[in-house]
PDB file of N, CA and C in Angstrom:
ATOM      1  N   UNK A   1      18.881 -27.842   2.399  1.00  0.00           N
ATOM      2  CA  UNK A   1      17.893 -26.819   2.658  1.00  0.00           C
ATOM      3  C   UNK A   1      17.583 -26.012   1.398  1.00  0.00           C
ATOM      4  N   UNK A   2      18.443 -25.868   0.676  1.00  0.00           N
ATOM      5  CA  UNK A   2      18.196 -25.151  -0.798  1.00  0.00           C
ATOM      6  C   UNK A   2      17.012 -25.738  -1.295  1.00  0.00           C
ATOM      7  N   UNK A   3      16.679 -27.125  -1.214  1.00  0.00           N
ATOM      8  CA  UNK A   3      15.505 -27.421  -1.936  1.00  0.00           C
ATOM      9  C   UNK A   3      13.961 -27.169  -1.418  1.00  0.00           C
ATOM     10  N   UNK A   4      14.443 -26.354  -0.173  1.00  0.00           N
ATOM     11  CA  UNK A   4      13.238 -25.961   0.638  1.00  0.00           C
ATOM     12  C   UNK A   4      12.737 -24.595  -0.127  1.00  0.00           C
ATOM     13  N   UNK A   5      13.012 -23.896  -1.239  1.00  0.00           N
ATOM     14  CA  UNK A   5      13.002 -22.388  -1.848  1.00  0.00           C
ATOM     15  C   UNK A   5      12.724 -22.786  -3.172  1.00  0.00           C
ATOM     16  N   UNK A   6      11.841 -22.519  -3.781  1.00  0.00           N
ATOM     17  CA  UNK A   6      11.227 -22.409  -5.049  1.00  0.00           C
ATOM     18  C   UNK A   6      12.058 -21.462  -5.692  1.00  0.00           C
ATOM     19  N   UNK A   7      12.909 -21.477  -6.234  1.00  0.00           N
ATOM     20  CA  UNK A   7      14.087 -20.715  -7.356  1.00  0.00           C
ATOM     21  C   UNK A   7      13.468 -19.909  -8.568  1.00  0.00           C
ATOM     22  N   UNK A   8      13.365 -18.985  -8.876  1.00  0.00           N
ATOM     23  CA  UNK A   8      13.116 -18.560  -9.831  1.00  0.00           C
ATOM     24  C   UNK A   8      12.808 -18.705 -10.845  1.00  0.00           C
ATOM     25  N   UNK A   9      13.683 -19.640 -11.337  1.00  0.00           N
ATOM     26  CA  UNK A   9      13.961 -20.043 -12.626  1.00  0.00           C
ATOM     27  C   UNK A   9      12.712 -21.659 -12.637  1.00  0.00           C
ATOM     28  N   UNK A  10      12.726 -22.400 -11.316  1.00  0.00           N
ATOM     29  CA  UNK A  10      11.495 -23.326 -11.762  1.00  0.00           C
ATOM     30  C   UNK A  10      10.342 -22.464 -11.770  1.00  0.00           C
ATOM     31  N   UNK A  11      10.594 -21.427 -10.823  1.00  0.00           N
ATOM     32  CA  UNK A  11       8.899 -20.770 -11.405  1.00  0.00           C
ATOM     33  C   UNK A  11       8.384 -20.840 -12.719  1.00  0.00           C
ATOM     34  N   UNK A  12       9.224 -19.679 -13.238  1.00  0.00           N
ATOM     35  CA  UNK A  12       9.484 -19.705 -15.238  1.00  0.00           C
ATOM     36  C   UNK A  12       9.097 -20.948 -15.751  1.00  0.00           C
ATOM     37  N   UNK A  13       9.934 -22.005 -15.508  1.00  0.00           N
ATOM     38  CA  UNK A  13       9.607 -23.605 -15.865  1.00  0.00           C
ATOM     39  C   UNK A  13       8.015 -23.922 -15.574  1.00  0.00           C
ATOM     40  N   UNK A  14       7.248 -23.594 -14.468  1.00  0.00           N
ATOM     41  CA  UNK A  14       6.362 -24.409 -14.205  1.00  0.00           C
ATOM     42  C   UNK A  14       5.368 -23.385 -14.878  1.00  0.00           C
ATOM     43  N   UNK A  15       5.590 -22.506 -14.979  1.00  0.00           N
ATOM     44  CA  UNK A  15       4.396 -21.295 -15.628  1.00  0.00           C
ATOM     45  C   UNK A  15       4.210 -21.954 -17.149  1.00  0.00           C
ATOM     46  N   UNK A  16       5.768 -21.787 -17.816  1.00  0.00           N
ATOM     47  CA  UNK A  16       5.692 -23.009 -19.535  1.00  0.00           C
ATOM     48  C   UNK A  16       5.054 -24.270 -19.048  1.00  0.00           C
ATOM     49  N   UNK A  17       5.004 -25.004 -18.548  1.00  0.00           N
ATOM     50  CA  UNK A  17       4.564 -26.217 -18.229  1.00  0.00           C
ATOM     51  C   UNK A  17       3.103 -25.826 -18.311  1.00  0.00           C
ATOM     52  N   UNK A  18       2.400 -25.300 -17.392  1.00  0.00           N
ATOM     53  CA  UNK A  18       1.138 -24.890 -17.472  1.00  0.00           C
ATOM     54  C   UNK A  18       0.495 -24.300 -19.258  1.00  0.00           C
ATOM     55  N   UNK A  19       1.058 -23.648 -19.240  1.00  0.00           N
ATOM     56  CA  UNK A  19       0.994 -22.494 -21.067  1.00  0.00           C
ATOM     57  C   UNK A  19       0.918 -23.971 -21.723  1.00  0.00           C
ATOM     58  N   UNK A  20       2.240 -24.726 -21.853  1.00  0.00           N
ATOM     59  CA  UNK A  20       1.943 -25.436 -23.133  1.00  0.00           C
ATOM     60  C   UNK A  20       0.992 -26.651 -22.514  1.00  0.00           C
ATOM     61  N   UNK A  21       0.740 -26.987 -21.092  1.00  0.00           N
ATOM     62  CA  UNK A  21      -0.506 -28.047 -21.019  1.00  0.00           C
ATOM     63  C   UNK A  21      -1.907 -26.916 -21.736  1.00  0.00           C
ATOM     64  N   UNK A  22      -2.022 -26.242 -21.580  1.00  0.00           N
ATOM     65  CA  UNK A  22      -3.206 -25.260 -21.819  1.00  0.00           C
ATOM     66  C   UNK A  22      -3.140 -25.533 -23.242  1.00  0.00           C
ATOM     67  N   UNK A  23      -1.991 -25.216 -24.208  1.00  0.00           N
ATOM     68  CA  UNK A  23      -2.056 -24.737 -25.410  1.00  0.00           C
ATOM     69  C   UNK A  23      -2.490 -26.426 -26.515  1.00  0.00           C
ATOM     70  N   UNK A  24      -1.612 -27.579 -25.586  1.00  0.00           N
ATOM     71  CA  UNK A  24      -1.967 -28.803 -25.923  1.00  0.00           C
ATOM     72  C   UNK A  24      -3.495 -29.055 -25.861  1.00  0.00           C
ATOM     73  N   UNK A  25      -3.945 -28.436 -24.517  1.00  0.00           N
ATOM     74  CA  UNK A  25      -5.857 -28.843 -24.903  1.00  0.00           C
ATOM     75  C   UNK A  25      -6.643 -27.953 -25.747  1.00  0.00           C
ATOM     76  N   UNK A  26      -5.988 -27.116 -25.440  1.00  0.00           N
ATOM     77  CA  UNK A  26      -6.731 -25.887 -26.569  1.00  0.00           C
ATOM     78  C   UNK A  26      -6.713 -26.770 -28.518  1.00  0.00           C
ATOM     79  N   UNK A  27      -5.580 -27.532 -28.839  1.00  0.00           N
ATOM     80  CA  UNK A  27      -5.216 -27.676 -29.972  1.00  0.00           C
ATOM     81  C   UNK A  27      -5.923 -29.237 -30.202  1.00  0.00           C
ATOM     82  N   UNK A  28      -6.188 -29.871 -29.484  1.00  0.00           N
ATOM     83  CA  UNK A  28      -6.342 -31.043 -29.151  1.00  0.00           C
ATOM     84  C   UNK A  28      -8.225 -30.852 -29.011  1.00  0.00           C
ATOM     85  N   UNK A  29      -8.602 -29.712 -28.618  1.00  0.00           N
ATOM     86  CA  UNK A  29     -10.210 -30.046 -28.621  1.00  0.00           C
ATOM     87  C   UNK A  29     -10.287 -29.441 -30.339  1.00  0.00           C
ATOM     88  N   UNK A  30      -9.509 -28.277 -30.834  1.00  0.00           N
ATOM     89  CA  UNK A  30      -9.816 -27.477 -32.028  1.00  0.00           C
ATOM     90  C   UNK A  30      -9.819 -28.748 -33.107  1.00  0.00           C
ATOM     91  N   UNK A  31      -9.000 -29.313 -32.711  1.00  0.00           N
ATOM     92  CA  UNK A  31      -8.633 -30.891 -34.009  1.00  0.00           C
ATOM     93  C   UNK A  31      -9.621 -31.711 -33.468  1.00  0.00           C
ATOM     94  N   UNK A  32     -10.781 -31.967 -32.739  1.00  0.00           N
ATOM     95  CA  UNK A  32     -11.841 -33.014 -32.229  1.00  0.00           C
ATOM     96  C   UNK A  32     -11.190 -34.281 -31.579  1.00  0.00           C
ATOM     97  N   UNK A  33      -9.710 -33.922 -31.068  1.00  0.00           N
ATOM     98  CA  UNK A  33      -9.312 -35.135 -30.343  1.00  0.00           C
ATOM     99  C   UNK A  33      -8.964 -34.780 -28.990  1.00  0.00           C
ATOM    100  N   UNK A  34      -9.889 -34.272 -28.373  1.00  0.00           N
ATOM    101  CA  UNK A  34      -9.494 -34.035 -27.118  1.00  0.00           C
ATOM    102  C   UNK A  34      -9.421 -35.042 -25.940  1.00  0.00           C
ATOM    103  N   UNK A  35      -9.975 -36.306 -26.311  1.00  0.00           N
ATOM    104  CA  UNK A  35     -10.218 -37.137 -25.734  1.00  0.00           C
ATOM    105  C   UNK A  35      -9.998 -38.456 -26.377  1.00  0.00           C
ATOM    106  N   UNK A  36      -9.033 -38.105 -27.466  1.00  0.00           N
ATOM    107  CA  UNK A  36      -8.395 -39.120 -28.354  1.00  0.00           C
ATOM    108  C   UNK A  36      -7.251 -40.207 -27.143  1.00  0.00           C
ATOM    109  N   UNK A  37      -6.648 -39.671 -26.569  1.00  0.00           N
ATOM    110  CA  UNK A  37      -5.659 -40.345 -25.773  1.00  0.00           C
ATOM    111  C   UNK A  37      -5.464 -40.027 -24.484  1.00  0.00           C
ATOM    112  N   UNK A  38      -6.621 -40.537 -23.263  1.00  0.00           N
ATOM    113  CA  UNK A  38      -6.565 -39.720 -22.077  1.00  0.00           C
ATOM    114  C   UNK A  38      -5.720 -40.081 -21.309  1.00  0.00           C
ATOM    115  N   UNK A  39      -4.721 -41.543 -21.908  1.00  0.00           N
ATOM    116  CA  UNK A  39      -3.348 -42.351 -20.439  1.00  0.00           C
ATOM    117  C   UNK A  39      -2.234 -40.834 -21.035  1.00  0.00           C
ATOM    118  N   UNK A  40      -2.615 -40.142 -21.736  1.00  0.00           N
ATOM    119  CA  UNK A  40      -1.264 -38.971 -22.579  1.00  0.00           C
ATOM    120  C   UNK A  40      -1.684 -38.079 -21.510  1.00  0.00           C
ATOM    121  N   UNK A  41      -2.902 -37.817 -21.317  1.00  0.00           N
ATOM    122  CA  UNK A  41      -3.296 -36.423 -20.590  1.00  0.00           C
ATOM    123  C   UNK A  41      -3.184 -36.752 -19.250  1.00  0.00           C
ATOM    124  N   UNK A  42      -3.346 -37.592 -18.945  1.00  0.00           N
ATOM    125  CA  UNK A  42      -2.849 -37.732 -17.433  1.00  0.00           C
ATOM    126  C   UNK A  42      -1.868 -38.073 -16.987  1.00  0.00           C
ATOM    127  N   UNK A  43      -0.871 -38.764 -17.683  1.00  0.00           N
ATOM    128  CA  UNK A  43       0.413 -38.135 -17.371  1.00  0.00           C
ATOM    129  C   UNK A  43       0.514 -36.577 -17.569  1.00  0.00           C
ATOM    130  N   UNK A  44       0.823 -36.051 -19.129  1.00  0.00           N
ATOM    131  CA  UNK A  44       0.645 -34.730 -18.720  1.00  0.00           C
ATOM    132  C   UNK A  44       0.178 -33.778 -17.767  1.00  0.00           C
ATOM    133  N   UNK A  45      -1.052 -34.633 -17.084  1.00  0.00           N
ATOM    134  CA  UNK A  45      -1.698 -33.711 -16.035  1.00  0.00           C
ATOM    135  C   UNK A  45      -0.973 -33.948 -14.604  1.00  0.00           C
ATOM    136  N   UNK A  46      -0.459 -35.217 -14.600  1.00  0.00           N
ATOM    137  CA  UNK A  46       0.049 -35.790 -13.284  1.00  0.00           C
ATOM    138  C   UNK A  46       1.406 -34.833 -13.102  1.00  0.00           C
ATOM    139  N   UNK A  47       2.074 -34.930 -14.029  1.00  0.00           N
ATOM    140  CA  UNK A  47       3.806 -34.227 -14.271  1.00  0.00           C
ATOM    141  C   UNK A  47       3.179 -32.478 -13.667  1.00  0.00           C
ATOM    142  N   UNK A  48       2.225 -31.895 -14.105  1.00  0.00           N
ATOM    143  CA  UNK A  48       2.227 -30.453 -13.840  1.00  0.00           C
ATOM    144  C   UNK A  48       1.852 -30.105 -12.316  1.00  0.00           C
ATOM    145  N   UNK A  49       0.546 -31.459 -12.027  1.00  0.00           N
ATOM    146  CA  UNK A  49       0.085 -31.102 -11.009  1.00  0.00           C
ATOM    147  C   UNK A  49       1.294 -31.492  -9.584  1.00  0.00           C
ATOM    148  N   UNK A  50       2.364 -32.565  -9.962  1.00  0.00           N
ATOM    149  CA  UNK A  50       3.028 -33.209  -9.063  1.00  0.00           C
ATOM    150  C   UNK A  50       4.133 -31.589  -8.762  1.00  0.00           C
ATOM    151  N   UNK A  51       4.407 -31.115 -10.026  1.00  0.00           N
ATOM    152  CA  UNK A  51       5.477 -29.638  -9.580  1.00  0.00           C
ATOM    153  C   UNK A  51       4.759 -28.216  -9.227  1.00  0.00           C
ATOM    154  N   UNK A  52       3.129 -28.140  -9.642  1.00  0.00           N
ATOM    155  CA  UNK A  52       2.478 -27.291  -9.016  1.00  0.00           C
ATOM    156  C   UNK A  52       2.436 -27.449  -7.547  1.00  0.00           C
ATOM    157  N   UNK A  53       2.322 -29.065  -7.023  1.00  0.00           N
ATOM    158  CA  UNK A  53       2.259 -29.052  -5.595  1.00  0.00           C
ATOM    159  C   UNK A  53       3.819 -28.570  -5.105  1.00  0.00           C
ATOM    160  N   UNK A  54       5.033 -28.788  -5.948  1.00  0.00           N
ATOM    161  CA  UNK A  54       6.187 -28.741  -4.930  1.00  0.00           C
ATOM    162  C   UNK A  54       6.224 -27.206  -4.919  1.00  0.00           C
ATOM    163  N   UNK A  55       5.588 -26.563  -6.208  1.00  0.00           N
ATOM    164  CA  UNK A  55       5.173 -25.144  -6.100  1.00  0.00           C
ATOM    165  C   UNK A  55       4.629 -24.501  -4.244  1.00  0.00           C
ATOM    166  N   UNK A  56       3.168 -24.488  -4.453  1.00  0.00           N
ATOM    167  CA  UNK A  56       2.783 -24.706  -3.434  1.00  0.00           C
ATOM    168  C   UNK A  56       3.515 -24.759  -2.214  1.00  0.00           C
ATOM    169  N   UNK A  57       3.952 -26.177  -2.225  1.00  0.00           N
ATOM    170  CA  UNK A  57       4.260 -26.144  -0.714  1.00  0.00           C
ATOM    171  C   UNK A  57       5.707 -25.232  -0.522  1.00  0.00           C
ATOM    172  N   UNK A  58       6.923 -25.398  -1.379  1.00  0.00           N
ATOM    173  CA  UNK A  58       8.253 -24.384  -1.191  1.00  0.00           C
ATOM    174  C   UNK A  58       7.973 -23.100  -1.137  1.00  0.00           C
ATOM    175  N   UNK A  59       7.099 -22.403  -2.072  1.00  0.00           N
ATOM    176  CA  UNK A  59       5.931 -21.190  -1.695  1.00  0.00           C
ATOM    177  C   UNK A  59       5.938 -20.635  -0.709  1.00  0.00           C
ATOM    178  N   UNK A  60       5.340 -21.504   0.649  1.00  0.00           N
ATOM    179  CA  UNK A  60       4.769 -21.060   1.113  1.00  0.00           C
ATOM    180  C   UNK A  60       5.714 -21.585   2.919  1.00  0.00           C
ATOM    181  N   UNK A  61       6.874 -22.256   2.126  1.00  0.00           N
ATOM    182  CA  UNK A  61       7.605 -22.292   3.489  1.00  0.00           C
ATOM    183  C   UNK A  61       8.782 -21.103   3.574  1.00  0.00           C
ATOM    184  N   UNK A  62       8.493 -21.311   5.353  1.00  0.00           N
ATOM    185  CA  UNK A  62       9.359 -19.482   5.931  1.00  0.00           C
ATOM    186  C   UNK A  62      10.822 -20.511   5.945  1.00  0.00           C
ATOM    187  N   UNK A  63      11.779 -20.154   5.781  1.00  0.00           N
ATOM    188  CA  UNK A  63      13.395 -20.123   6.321  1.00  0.00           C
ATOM    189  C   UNK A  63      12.995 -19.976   7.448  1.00  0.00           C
ATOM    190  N   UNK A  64      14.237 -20.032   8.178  1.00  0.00           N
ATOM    191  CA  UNK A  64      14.404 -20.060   9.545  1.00  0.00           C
ATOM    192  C   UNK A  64      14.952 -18.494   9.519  1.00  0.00           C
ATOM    193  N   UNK A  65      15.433 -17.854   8.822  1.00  0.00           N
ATOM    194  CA  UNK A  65      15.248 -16.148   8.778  1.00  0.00           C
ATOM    195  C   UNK A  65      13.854 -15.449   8.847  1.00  0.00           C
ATOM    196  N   UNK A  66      13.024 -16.149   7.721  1.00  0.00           N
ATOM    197  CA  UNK A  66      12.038 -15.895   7.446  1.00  0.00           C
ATOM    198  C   UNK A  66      10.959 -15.768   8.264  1.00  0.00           C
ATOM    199  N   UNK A  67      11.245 -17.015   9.014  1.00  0.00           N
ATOM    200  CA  UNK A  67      10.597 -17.017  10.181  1.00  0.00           C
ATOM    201  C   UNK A  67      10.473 -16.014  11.317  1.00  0.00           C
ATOM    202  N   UNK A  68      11.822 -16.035  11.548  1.00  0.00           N
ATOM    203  CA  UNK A  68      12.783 -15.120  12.853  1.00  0.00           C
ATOM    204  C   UNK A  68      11.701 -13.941  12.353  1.00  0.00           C
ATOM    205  N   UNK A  69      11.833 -13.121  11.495  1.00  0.00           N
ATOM    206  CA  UNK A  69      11.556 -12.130  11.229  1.00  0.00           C
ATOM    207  C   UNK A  69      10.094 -11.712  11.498  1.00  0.00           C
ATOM    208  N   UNK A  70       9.137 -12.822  11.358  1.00  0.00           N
ATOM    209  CA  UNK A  70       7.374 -12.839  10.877  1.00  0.00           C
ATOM    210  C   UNK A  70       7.231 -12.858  12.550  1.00  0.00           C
ATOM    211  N   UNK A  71       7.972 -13.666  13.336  1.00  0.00           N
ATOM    212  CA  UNK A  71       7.557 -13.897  14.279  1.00  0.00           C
ATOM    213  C   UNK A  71       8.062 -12.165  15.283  1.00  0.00           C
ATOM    214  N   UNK A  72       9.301 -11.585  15.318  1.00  0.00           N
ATOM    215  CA  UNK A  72       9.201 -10.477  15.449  1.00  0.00           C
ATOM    216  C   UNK A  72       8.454  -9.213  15.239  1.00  0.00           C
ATOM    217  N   UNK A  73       8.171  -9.481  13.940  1.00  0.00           N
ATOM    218  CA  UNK A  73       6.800  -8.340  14.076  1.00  0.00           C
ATOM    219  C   UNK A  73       5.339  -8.997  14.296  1.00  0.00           C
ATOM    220  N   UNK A  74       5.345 -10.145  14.651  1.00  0.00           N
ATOM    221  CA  UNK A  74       3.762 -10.315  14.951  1.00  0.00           C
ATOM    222  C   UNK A  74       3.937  -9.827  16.101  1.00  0.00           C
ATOM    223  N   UNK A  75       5.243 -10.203  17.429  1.00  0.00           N
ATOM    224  CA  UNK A  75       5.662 -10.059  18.587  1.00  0.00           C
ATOM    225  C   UNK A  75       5.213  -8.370  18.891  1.00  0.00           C
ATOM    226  N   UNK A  76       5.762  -7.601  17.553  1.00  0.00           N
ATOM    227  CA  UNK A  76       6.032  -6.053  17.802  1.00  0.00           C
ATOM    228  C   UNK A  76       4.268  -5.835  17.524  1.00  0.00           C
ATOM    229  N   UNK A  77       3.392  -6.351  16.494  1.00  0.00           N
ATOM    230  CA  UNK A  77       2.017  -6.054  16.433  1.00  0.00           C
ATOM    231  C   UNK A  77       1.383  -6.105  17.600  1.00  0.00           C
ATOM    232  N   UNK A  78       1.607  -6.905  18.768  1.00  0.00           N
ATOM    233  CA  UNK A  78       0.836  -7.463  19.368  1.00  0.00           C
ATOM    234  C   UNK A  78       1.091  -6.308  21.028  1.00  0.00           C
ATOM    235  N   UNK A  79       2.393  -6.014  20.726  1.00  0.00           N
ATOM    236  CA  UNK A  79       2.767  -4.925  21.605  1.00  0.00           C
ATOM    237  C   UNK A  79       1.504  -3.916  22.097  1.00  0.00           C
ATOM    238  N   UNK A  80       1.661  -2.935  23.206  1.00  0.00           N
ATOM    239  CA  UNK A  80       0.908  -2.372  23.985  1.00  0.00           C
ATOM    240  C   UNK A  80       1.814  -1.235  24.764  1.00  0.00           C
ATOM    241  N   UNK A  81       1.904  -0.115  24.366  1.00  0.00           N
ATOM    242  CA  UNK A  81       2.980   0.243  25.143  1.00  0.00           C
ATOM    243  C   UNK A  81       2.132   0.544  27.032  1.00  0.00           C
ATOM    244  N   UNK A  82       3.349   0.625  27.953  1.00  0.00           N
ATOM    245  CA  UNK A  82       2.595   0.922  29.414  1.00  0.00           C
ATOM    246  C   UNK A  82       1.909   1.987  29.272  1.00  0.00           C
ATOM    247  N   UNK A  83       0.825   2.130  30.314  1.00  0.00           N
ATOM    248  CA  UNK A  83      -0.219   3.035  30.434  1.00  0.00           C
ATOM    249  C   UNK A  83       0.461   3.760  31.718  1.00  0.00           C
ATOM    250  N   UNK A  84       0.812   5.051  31.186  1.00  0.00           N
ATOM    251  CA  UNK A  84       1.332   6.066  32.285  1.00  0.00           C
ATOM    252  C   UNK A  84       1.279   6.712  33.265  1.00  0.00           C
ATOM    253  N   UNK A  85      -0.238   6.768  33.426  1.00  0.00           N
ATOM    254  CA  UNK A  85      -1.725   7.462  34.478  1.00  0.00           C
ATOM    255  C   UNK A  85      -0.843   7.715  35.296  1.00  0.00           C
ATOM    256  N   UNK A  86      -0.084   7.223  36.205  1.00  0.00           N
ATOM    257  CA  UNK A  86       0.558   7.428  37.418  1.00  0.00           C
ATOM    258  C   UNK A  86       1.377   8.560  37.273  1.00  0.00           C
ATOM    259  N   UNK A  87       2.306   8.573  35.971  1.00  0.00           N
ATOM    260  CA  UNK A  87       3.338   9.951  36.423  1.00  0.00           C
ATOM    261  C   UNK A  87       2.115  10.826  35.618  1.00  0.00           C
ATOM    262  N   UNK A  88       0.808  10.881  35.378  1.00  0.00           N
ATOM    263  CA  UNK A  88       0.131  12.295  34.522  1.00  0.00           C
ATOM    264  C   UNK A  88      -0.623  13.058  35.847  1.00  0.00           C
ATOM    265  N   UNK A  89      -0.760  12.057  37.627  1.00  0.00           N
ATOM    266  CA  UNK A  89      -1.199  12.538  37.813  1.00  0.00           C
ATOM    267  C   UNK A  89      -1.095  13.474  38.986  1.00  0.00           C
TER     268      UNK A  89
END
């Protein structure tokens, strides 16, 4: 289940991953070879986009705490307390 939680530390990792894909095209169009070797860039692009998705999806999954919890206060949002009329009148 640990691998269900995006850790901190790959965040950090995947943010550099992004920076230096950025900094590689940035350097790569400035030198007129931006399109010198595109089987390079798509791996490169494949490797970022394949851990942006595990990004993504660990992101955006609840624990089973996580859950417990979201589902309690939607439970408590959705609340209504009784209407009293009877003992006001």
């Amino acid at each position: 289940m640990a691998d269900d939680v995006y850790e901190p530390e790959r965040v950090e990792r995947l943010k550099e991953m992004l920076r230096e894909l950025a900094q590689r095209l940035i350097v790569l169009d400035a030198e007129g070879r931006l399109l010198e070797d595109p089987a390079s860039l798509l791996k490169a692009l494949g490797d970022v986009r394949a851990e942006l998705f595990r990004f993504e999806v660990r992101a955006t999954f609840d624990s089973p705490d996580i859950a417990r919890h979201r589902r309690i206060v939607e439970e408590a949002e959705g609340w209504v307390p009784e209407d009293n009329d009877e003992e006001d009148g």
